[in-house]
PDB file of N, CA and C in Angstrom:
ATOM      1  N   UNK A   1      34.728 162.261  37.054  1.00  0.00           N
ATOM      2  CA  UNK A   1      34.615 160.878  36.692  1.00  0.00           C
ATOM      3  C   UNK A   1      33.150 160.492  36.774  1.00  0.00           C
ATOM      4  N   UNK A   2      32.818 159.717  35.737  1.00  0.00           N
ATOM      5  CA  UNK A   2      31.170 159.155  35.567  1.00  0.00           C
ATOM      6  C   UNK A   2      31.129 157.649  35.234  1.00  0.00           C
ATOM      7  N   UNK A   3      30.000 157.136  35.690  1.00  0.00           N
ATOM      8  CA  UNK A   3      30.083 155.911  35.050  1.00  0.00           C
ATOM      9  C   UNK A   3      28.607 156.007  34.176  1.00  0.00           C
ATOM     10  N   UNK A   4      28.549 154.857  32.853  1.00  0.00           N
ATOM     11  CA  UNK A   4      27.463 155.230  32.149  1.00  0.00           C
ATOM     12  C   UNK A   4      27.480 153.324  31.552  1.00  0.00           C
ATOM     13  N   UNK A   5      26.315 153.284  31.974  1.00  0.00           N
ATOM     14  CA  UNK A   5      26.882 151.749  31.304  1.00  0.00           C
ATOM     15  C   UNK A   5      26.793 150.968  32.122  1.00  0.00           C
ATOM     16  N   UNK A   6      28.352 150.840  32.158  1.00  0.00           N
ATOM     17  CA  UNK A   6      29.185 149.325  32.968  1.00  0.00           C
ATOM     18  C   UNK A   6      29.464 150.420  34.451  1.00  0.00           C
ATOM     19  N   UNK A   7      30.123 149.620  34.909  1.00  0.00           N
ATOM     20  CA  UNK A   7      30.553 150.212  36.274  1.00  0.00           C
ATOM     21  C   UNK A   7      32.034 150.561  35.957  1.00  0.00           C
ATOM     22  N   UNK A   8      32.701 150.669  35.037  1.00  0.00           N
ATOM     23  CA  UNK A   8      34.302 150.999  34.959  1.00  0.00           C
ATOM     24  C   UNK A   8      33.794 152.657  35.112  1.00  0.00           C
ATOM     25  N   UNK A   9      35.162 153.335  35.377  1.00  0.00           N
ATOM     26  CA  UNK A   9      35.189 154.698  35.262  1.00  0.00           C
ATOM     27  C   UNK A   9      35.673 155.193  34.510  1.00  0.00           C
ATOM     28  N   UNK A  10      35.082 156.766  33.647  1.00  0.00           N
ATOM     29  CA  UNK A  10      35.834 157.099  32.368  1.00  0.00           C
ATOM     30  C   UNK A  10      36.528 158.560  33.431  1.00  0.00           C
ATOM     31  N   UNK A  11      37.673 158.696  32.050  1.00  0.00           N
ATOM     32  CA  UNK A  11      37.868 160.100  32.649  1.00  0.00           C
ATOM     33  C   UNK A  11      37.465 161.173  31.819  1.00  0.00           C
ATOM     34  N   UNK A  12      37.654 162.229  32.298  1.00  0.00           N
ATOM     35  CA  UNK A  12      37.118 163.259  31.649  1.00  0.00           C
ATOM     36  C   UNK A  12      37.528 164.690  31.809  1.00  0.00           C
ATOM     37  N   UNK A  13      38.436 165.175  30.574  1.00  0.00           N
ATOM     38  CA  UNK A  13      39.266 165.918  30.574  1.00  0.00           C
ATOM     39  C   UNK A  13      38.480 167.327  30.890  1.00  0.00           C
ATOM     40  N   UNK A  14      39.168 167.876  31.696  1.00  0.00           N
ATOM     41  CA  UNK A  14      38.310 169.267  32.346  1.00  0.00           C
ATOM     42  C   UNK A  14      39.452 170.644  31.879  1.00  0.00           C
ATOM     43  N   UNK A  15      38.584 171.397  31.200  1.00  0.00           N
ATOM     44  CA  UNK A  15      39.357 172.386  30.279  1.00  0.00           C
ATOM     45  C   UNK A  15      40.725 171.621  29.370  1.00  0.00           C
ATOM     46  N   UNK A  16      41.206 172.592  29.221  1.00  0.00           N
ATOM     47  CA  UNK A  16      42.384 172.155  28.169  1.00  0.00           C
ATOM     48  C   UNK A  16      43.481 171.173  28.616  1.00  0.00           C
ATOM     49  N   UNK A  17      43.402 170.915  29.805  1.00  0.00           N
ATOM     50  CA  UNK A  17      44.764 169.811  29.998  1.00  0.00           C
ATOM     51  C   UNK A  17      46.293 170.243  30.307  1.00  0.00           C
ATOM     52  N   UNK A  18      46.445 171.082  30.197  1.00  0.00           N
ATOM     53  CA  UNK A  18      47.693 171.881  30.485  1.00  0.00           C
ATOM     54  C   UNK A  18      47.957 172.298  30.843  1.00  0.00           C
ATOM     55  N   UNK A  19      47.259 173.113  32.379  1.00  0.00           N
ATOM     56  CA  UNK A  19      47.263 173.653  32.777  1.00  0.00           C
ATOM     57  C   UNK A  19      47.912 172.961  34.364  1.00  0.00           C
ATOM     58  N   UNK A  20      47.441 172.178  34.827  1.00  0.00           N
ATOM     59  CA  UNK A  20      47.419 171.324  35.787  1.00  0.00           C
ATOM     60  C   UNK A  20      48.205 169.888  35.542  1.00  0.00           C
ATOM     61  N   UNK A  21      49.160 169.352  36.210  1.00  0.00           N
ATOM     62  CA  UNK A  21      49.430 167.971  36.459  1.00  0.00           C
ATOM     63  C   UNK A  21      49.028 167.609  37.601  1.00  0.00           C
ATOM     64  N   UNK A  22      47.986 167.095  38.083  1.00  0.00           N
ATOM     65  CA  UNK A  22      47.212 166.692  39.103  1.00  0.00           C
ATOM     66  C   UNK A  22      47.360 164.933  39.092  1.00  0.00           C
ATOM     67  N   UNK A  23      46.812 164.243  39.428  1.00  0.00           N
ATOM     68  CA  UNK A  23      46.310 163.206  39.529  1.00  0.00           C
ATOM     69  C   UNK A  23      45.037 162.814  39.301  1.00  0.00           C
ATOM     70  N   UNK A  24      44.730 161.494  38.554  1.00  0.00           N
ATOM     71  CA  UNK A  24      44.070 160.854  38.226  1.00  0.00           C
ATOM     72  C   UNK A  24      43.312 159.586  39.091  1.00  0.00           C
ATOM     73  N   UNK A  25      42.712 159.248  39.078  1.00  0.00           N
ATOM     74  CA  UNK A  25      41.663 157.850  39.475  1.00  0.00           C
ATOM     75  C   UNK A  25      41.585 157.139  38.747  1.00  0.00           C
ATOM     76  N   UNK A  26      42.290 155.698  39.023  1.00  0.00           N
ATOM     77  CA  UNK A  26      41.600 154.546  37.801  1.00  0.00           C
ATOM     78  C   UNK A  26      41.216 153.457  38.785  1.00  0.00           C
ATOM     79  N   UNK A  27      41.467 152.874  38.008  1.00  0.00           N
ATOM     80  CA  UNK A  27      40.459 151.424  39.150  1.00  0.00           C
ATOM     81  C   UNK A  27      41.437 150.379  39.640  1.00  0.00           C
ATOM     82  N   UNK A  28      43.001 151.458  39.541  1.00  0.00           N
ATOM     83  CA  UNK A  28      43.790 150.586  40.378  1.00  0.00           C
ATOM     84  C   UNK A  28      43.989 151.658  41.693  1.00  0.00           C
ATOM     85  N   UNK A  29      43.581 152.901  41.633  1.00  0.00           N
ATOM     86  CA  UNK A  29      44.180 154.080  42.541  1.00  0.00           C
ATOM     87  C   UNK A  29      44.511 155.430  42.105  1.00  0.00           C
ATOM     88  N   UNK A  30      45.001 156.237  42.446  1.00  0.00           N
ATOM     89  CA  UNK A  30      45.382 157.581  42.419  1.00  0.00           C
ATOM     90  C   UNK A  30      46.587 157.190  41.238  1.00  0.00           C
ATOM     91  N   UNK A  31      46.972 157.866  40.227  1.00  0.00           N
ATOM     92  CA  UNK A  31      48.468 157.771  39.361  1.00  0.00           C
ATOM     93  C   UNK A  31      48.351 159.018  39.093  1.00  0.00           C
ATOM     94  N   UNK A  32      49.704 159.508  39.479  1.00  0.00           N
ATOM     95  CA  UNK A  32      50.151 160.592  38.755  1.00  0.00           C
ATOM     96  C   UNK A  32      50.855 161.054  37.305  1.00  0.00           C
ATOM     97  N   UNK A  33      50.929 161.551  36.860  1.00  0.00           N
ATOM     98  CA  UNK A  33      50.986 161.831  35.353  1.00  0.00           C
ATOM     99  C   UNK A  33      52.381 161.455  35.033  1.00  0.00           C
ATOM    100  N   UNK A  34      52.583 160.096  34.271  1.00  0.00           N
ATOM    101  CA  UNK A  34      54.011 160.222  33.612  1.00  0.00           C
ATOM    102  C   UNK A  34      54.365 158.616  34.733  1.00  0.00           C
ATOM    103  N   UNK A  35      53.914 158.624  35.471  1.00  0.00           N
ATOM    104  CA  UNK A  35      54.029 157.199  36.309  1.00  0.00           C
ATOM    105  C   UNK A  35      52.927 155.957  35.560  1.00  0.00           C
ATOM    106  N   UNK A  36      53.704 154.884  36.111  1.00  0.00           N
ATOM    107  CA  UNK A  36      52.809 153.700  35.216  1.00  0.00           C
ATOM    108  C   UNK A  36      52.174 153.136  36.488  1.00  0.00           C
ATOM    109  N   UNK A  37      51.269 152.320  36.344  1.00  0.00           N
ATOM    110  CA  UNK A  37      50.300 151.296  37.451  1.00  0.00           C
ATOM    111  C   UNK A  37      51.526 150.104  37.340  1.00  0.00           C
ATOM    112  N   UNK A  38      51.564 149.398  36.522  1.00  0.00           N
ATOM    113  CA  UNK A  38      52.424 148.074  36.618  1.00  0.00           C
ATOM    114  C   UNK A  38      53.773 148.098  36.899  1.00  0.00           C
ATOM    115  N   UNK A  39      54.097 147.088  38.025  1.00  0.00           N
ATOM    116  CA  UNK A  39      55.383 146.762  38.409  1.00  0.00           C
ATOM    117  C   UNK A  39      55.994 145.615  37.658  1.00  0.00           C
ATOM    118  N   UNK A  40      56.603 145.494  37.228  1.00  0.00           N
ATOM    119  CA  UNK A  40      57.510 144.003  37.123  1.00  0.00           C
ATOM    120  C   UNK A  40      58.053 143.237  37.858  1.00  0.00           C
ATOM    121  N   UNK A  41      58.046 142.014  37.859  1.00  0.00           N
ATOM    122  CA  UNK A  41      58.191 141.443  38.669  1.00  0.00           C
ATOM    123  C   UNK A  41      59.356 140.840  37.926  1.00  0.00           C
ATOM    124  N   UNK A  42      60.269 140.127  39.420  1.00  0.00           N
ATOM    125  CA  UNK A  42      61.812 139.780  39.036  1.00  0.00           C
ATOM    126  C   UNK A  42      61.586 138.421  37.943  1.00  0.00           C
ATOM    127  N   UNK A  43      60.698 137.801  38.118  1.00  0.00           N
ATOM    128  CA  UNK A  43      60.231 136.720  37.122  1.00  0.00           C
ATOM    129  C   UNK A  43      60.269 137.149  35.656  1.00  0.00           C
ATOM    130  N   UNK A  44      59.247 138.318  35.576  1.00  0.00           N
ATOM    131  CA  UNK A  44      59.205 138.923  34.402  1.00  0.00           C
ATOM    132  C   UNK A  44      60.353 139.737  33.436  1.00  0.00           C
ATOM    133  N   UNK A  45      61.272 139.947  34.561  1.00  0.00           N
ATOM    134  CA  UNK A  45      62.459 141.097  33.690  1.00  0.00           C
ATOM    135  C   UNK A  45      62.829 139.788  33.578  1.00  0.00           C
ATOM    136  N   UNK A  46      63.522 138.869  34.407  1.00  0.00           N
ATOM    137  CA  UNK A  46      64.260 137.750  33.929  1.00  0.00           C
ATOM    138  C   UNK A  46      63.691 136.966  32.395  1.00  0.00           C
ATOM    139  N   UNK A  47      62.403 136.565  32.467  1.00  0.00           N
ATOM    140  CA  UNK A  47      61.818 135.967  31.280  1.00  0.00           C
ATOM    141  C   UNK A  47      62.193 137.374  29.474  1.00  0.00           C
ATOM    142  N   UNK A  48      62.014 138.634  30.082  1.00  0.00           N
ATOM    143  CA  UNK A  48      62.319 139.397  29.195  1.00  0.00           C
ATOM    144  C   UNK A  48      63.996 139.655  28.685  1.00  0.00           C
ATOM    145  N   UNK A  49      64.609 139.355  29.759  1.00  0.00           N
ATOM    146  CA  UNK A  49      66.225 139.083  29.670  1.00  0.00           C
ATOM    147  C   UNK A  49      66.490 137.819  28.713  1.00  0.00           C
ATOM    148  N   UNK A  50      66.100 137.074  29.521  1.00  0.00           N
ATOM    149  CA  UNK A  50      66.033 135.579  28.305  1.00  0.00           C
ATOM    150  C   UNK A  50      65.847 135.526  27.012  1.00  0.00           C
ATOM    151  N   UNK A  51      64.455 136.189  26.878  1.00  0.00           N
ATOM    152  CA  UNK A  51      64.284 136.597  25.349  1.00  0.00           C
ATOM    153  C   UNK A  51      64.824 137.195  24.083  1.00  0.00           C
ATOM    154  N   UNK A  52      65.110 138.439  24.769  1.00  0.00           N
ATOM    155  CA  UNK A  52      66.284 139.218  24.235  1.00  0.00           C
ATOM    156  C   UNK A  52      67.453 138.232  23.941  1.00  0.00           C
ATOM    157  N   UNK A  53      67.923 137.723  25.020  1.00  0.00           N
ATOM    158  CA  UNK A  53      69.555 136.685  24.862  1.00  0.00           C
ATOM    159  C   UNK A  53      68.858 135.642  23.505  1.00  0.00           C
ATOM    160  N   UNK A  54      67.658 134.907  23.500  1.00  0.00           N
ATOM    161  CA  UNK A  54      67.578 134.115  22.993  1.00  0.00           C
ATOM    162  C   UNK A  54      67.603 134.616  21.280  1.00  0.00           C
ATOM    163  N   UNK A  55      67.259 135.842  21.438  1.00  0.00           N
ATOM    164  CA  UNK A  55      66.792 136.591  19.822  1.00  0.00           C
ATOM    165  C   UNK A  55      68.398 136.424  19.482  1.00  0.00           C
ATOM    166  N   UNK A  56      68.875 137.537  20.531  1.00  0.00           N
ATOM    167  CA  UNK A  56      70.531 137.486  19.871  1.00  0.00           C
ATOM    168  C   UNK A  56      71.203 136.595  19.331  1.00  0.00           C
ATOM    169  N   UNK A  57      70.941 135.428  20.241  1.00  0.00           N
ATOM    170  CA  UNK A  57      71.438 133.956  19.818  1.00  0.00           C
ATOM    171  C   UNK A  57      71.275 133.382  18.679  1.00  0.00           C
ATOM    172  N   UNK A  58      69.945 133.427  18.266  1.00  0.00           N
ATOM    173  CA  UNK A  58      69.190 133.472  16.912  1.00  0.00           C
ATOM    174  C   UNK A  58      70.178 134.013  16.090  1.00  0.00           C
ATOM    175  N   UNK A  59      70.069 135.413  15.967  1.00  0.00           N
ATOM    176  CA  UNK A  59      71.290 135.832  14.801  1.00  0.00           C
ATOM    177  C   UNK A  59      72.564 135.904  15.053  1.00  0.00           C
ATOM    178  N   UNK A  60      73.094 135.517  16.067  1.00  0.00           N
ATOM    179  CA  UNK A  60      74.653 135.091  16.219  1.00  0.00           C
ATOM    180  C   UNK A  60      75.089 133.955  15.202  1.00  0.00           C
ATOM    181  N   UNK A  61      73.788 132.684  15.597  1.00  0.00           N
ATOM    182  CA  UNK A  61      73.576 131.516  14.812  1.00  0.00           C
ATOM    183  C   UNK A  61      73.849 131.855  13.424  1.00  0.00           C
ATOM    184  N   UNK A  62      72.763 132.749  12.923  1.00  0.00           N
ATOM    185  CA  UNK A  62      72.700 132.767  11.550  1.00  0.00           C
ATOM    186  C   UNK A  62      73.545 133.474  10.849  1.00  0.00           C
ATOM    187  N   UNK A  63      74.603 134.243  11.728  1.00  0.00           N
ATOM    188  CA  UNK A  63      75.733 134.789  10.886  1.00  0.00           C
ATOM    189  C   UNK A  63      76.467 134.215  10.833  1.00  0.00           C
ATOM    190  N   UNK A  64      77.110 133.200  12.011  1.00  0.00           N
ATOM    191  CA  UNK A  64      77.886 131.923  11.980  1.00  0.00           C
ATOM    192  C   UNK A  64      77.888 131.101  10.195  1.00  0.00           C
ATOM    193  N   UNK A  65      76.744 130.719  10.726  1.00  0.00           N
ATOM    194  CA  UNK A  65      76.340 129.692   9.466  1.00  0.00           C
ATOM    195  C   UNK A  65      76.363 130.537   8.107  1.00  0.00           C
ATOM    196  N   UNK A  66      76.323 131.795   8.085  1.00  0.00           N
ATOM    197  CA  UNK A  66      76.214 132.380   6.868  1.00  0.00           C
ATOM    198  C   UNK A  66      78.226 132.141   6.531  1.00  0.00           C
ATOM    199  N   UNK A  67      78.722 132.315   7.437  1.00  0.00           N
ATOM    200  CA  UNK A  67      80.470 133.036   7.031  1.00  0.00           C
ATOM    201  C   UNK A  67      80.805 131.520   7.177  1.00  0.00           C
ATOM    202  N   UNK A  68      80.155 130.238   7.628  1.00  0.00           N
ATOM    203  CA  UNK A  68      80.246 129.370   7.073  1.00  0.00           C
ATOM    204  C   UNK A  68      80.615 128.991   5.705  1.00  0.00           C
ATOM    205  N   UNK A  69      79.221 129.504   4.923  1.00  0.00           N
ATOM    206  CA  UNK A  69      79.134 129.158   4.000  1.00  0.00           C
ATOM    207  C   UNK A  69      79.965 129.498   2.826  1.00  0.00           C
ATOM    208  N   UNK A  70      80.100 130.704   3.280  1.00  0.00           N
ATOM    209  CA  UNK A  70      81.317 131.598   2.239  1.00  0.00           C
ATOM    210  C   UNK A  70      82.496 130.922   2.602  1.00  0.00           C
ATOM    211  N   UNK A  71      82.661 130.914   3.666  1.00  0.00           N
ATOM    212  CA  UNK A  71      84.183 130.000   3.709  1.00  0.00           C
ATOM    213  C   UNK A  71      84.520 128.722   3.062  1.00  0.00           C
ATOM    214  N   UNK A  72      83.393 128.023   2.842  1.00  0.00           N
ATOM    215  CA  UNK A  72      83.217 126.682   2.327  1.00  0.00           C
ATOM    216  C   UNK A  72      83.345 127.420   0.620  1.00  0.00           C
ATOM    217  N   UNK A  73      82.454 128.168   0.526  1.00  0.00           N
ATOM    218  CA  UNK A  73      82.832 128.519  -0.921  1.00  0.00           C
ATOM    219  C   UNK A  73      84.048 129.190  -1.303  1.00  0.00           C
ATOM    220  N   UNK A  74      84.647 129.759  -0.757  1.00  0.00           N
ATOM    221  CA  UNK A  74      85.958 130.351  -1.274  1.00  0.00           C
ATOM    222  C   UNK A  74      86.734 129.652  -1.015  1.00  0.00           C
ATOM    223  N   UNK A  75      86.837 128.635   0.015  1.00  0.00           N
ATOM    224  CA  UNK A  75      87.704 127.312  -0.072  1.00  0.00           C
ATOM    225  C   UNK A  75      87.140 126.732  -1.139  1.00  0.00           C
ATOM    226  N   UNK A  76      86.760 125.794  -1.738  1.00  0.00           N
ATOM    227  CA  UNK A  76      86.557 124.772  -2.801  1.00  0.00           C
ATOM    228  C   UNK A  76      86.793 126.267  -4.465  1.00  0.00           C
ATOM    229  N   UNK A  77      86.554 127.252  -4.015  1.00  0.00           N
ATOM    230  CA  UNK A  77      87.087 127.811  -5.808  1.00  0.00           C
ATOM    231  C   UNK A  77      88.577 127.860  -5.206  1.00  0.00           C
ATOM    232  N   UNK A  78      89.468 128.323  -4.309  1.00  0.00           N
ATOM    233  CA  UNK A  78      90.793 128.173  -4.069  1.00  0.00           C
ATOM    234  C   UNK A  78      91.549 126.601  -4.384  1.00  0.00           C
ATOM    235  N   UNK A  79      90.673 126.246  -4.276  1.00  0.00           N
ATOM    236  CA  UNK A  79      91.085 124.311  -4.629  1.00  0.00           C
ATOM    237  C   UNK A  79      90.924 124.290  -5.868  1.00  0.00           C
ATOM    238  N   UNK A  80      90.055 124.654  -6.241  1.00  0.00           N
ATOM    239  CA  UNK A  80      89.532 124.780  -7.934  1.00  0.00           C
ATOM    240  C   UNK A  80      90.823 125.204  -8.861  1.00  0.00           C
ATOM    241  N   UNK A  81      91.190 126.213  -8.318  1.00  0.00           N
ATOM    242  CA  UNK A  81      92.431 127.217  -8.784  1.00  0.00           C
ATOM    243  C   UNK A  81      93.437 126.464  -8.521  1.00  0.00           C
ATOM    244  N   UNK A  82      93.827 125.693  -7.550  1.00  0.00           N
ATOM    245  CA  UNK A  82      94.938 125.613  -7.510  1.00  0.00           C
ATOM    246  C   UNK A  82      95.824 126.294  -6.433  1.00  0.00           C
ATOM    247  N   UNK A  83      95.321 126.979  -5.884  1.00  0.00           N
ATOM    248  CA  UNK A  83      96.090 127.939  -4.913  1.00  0.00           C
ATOM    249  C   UNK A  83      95.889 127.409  -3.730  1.00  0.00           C
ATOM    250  N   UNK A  84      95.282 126.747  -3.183  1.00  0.00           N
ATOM    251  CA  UNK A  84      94.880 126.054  -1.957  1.00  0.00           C
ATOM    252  C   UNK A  84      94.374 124.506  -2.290  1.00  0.00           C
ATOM    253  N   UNK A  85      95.064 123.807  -1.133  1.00  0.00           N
ATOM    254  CA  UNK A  85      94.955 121.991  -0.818  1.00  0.00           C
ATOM    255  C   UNK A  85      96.626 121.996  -0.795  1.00  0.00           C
ATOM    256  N   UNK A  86      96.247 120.037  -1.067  1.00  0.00           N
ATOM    257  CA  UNK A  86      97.845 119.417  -0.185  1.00  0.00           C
ATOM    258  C   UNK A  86      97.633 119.227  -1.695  1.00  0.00           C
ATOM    259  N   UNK A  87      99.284 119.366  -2.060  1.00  0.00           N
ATOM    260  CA  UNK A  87      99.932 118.923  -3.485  1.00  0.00           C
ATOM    261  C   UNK A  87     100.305 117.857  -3.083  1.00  0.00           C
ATOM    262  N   UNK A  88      99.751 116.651  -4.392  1.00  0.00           N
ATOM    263  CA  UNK A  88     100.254 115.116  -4.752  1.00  0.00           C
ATOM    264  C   UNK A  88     101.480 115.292  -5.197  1.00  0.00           C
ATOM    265  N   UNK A  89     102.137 115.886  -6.209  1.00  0.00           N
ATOM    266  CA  UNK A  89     103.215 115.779  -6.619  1.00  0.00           C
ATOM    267  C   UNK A  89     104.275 115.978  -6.074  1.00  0.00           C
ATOM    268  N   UNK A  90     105.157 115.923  -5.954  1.00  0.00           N
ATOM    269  CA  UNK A  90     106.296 117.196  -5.356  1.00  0.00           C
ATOM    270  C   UNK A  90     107.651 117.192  -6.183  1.00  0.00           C
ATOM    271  N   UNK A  91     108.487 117.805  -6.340  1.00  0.00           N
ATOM    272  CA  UNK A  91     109.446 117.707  -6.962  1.00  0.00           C
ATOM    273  C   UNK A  91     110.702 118.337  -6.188  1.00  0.00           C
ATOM    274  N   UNK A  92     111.940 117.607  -6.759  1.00  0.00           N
ATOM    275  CA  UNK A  92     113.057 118.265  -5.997  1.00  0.00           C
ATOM    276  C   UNK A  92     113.030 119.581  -5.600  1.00  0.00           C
ATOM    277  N   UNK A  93     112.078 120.483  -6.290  1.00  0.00           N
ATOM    278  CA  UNK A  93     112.445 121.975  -5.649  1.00  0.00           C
ATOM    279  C   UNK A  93     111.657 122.525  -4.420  1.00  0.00           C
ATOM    280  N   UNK A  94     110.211 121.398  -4.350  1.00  0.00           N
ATOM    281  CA  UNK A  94     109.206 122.122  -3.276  1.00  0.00           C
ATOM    282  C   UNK A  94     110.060 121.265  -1.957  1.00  0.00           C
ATOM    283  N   UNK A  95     111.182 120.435  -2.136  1.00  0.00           N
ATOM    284  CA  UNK A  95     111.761 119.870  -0.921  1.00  0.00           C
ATOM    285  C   UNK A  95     112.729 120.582   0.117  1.00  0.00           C
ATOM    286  N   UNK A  96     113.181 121.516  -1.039  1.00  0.00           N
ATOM    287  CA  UNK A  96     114.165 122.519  -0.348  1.00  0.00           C
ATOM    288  C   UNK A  96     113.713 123.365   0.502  1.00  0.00           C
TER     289      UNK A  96
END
């Protein structure tokens, strides 16, 4: 590790890399390979839980309102037709 510059630290890959899973130095501490520095915090999964729910919600909404719409339309051509609504008329036979 060198610094050149600024005071951050670079790293600097020594031979090919594959040979070794060692550990590293950054400027939070020692990490080992395949581990992350950041924790989450219960605030944060919750706010990321929320989000997610809220996206879903989003398109729950918009499929709602979509099969809405088709329903509204295939009702009013069924009325159109004739095959669906309340009949005005009636006659002795729809009484039986």
């Amino acid at each position: 590790m060198r610094t050149e510059g600024s005071q951050r630290p670079t790293l600097r890959l020594v031979g090919d890399g594959v040979e070794n899973n060692g550990s590293a130095s950054t400027t939070y501490g020692p990490v080992r390979a395949g581990l992350t520095t950041s924790q989450r915090t219960q605030s944060q999964a919750l706010s990321e839980s929320l989000n997610v729910l809220e996206r879903k919600t989003q398109d729950l909404e918009s499929r709602f309102l979509e099969a809405c719409v088709t329903l509204n339309t295939v009702t009013a051509r069924l009325v159109e037709l004739g095959l669906f609504g309340i009949k005005t008329n009636t006659t002795e036979e729809d009484k039986c």
